[in-house]
C-alpha atoms as a PDB file:
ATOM      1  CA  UNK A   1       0.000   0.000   0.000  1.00  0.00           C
ATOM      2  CA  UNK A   2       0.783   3.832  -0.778  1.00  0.00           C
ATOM      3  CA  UNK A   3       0.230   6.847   0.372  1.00  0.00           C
ATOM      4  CA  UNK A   4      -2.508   7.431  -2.199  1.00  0.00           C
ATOM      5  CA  UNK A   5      -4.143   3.969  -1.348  1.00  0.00           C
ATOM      6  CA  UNK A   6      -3.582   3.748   1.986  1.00  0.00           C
ATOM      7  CA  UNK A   7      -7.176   3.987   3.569  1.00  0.00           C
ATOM      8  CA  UNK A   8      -6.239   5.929   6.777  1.00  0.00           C
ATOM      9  CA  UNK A   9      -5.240   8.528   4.678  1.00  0.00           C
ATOM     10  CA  UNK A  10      -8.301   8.601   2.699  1.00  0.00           C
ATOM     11  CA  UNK A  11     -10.022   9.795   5.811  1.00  0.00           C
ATOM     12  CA  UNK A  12     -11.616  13.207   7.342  1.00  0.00           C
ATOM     13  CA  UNK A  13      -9.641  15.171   8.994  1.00  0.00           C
ATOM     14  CA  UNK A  14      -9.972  14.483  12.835  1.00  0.00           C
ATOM     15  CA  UNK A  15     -10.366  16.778  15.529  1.00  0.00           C
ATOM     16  CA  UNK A  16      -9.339  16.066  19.619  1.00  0.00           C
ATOM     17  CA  UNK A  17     -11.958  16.964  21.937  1.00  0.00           C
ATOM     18  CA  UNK A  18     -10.565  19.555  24.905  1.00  0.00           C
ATOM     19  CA  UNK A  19     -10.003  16.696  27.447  1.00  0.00           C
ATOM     20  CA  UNK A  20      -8.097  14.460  24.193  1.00  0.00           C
ATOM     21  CA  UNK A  21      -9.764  11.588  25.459  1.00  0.00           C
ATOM     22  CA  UNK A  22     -12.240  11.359  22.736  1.00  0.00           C
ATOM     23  CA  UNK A  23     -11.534  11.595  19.023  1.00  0.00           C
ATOM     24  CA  UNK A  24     -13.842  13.135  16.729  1.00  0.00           C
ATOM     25  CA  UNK A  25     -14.329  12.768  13.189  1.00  0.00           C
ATOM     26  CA  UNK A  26     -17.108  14.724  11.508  1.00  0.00           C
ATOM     27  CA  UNK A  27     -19.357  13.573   8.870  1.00  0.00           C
ATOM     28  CA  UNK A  28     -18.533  14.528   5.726  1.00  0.00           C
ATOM     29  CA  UNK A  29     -20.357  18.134   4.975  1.00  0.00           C
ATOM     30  CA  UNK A  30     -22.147  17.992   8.221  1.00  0.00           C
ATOM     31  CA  UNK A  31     -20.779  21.714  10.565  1.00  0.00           C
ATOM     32  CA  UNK A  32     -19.015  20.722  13.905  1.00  0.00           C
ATOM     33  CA  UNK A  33     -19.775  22.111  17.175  1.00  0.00           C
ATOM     34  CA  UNK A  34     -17.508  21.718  20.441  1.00  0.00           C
ATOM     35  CA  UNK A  35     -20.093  20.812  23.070  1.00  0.00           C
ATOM     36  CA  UNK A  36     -17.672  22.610  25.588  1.00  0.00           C
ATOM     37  CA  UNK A  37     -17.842  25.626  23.604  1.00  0.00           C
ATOM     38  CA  UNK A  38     -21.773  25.536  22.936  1.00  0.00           C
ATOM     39  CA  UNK A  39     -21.946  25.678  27.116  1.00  0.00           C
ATOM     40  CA  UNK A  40     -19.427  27.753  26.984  1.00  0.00           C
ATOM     41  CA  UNK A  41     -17.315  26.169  29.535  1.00  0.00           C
ATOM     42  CA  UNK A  42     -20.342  25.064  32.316  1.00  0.00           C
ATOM     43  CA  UNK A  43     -22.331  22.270  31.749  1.00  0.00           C
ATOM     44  CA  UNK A  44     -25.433  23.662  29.709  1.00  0.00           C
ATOM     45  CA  UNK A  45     -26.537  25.336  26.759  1.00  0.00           C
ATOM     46  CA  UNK A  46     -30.554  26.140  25.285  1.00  0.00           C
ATOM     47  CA  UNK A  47     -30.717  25.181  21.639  1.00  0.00           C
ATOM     48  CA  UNK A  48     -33.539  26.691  19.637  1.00  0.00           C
ATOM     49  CA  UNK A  49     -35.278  24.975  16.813  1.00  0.00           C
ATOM     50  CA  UNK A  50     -38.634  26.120  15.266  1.00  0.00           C
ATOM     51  CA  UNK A  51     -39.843  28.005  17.955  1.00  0.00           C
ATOM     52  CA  UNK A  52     -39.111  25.017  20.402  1.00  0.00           C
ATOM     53  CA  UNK A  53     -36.138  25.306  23.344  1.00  0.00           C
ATOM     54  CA  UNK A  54     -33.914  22.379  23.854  1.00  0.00           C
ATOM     55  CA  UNK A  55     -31.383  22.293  26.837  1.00  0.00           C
ATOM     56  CA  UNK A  56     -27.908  20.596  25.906  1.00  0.00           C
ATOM     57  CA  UNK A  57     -26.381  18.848  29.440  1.00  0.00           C
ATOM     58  CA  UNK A  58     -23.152  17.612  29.718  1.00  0.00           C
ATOM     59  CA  UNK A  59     -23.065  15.128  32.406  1.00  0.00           C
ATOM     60  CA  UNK A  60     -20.425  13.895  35.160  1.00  0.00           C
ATOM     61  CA  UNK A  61     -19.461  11.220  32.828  1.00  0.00           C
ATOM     62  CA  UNK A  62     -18.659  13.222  30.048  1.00  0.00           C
ATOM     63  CA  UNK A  63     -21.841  12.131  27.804  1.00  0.00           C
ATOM     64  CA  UNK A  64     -24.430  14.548  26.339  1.00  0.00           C
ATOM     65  CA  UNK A  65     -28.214  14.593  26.683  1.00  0.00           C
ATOM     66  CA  UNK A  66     -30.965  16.474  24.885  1.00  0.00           C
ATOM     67  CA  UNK A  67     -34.168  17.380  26.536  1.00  0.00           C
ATOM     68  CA  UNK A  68     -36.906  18.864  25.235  1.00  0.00           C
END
């Protein structure tokens, strides 16, 4: 295998989360948004969609949730 075949370097570019435990590779064309920088450094953030208010949690574990 080459460089041009090689299939690891056929992939999207890849991003390190703040804490560089997790790796994150975005979808191809999708945008990317640091959950740490959506809460802006706390632990939650209010997403509007259609008229509707979402709250973004980060929790102890590091995992997100959603809630309507």
């Amino acid at each position: 295998m080459n460089m041009r075949t090689d299939p690891m370097r056929l992939q999207a570019p890849v991003a390190r989360s703040a804490t560089a435990r997790t790796v994150i590779v975005p979808t191809e064309g999708a945008p990317l948004h640091d959950a740490r920088a959506l809460t802006k450094g706390g632990v939650q953030a209010r997403i509007a969609l259609d008229g509707q208010v979402y709250a973004l949690r980060i929790t102890r574990a590091g995992k997100l949730i959603l809630t309507k």
